[in-house]
C-alpha atoms as a PDB file:
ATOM      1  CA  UNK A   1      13.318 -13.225  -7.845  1.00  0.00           C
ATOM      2  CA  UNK A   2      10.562 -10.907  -8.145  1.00  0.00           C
ATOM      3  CA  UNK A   3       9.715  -8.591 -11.153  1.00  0.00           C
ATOM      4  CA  UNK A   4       8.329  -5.560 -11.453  1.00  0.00           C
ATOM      5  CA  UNK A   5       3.970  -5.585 -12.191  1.00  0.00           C
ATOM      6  CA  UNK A   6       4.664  -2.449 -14.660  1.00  0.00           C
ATOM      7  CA  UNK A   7       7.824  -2.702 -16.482  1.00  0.00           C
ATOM      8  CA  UNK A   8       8.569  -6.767 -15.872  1.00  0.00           C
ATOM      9  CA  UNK A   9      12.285  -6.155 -14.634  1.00  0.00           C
ATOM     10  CA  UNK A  10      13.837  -7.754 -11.583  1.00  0.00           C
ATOM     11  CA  UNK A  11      12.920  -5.673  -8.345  1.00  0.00           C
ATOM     12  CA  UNK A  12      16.575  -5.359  -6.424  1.00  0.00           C
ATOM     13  CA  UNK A  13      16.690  -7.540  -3.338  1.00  0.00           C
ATOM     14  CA  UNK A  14      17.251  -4.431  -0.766  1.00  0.00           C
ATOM     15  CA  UNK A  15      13.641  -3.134  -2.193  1.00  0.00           C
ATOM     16  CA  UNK A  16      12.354  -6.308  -1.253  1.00  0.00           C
ATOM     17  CA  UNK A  17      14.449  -6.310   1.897  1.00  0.00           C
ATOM     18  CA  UNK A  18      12.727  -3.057   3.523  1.00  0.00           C
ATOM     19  CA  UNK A  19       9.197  -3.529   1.633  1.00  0.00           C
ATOM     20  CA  UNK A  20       8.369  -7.223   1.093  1.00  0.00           C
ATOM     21  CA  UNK A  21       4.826  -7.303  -0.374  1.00  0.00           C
ATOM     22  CA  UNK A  22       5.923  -4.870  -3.116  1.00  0.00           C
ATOM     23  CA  UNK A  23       5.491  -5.443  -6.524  1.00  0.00           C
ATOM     24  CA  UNK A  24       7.260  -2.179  -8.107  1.00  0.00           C
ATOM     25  CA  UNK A  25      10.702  -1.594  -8.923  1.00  0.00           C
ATOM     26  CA  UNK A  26      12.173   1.124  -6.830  1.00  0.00           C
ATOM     27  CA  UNK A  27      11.813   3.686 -10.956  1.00  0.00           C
ATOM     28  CA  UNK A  28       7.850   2.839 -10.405  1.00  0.00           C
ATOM     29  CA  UNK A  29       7.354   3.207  -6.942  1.00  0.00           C
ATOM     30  CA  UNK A  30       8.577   6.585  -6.908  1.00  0.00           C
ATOM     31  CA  UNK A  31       6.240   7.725  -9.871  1.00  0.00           C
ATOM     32  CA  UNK A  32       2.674   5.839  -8.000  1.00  0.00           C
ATOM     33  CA  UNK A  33       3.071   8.674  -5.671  1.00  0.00           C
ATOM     34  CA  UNK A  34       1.542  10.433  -7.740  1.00  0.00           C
ATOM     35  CA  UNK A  35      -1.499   8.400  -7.707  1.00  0.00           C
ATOM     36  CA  UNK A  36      -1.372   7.778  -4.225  1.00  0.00           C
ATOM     37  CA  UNK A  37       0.946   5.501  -3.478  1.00  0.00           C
ATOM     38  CA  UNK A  38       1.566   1.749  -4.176  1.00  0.00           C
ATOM     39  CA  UNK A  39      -0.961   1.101  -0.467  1.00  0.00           C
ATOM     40  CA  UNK A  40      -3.437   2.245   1.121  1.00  0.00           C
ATOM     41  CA  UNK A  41      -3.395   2.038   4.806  1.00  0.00           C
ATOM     42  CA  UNK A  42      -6.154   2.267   7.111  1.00  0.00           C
ATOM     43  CA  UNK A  43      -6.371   2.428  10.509  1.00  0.00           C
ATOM     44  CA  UNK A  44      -9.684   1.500  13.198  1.00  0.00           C
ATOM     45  CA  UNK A  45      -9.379   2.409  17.122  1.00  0.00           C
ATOM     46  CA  UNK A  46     -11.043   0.132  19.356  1.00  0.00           C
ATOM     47  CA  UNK A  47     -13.114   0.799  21.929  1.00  0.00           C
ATOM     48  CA  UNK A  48     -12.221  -0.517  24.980  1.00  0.00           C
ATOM     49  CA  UNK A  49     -15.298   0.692  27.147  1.00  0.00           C
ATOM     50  CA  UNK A  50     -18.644  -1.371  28.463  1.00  0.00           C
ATOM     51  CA  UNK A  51     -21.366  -2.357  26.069  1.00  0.00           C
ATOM     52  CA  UNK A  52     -23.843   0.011  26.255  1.00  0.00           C
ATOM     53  CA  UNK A  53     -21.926   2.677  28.201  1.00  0.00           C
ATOM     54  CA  UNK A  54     -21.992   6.404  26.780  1.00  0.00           C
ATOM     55  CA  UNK A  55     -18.453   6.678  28.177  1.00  0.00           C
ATOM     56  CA  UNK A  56     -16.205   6.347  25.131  1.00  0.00           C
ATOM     57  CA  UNK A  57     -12.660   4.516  25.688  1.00  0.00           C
ATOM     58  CA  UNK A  58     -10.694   3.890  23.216  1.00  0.00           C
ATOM     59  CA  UNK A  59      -7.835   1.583  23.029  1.00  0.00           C
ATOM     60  CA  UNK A  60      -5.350   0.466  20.263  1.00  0.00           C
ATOM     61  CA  UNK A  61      -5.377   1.401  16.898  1.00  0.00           C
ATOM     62  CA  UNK A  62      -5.633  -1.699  14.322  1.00  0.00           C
ATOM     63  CA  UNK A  63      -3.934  -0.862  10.488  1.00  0.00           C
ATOM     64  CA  UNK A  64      -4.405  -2.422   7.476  1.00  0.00           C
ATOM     65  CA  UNK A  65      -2.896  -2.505   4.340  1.00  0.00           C
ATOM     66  CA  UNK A  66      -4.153  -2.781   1.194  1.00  0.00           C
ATOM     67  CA  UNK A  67      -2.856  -2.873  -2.668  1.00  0.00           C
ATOM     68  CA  UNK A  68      -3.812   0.446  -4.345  1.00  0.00           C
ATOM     69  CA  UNK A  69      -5.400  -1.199  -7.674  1.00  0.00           C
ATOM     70  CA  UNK A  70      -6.730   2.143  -8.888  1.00  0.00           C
ATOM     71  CA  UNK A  71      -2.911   3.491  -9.005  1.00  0.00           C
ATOM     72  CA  UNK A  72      -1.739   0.456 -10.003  1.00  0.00           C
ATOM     73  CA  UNK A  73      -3.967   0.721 -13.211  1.00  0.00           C
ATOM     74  CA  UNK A  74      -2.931   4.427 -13.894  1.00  0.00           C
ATOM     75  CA  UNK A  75       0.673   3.756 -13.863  1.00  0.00           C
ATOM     76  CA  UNK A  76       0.140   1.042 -16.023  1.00  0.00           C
ATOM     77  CA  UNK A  77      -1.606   3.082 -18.488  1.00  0.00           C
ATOM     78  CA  UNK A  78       0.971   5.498 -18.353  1.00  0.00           C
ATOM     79  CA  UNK A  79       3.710   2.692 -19.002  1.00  0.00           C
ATOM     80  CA  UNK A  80       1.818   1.529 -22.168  1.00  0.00           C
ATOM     81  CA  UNK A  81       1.325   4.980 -23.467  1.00  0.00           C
ATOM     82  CA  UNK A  82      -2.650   4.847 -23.610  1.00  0.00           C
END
């Protein structure tokens, strides 16, 4: 059982199910949008080519995800009325 980082109640198990890292309830993941979302998610393309060659190839694309602790702190402050 998980609960929610805003409000403190349980976070359903199908929320959990499709997004595991989350720490909103399904009410306060809907209103970080807002802000930006609950993640941010970045992405970096590799380059594939010869060191020191002009010719650029690129290859995959790495993401990464990160908590959104600016939005995290607005909703929050919304929450608690400040």
């Amino acid at each position: 059982m998980r609960t929610c980082e805003i409000c403190g109640m349980e976070i359903l198990a199908e929320r959990l199910e499709c997004v595991p890292d989350t720490n909103l309830c399904a009410k306060h993941a809907a209103e970080i949008t807002k802000y930006g979302g609950e993640f941010i998610v970045t992405g970096v393309q590799g380059n594939i080519g010869k060191a020191g060659s002009l010719k650029k190839n690129y290859g995959d694309v790495s993401t990464f995800k990160s908590r959104n602790q600016n939005a995290i702190n607005k909703l929050r402050q919304d929450y608690l009325g400040e």
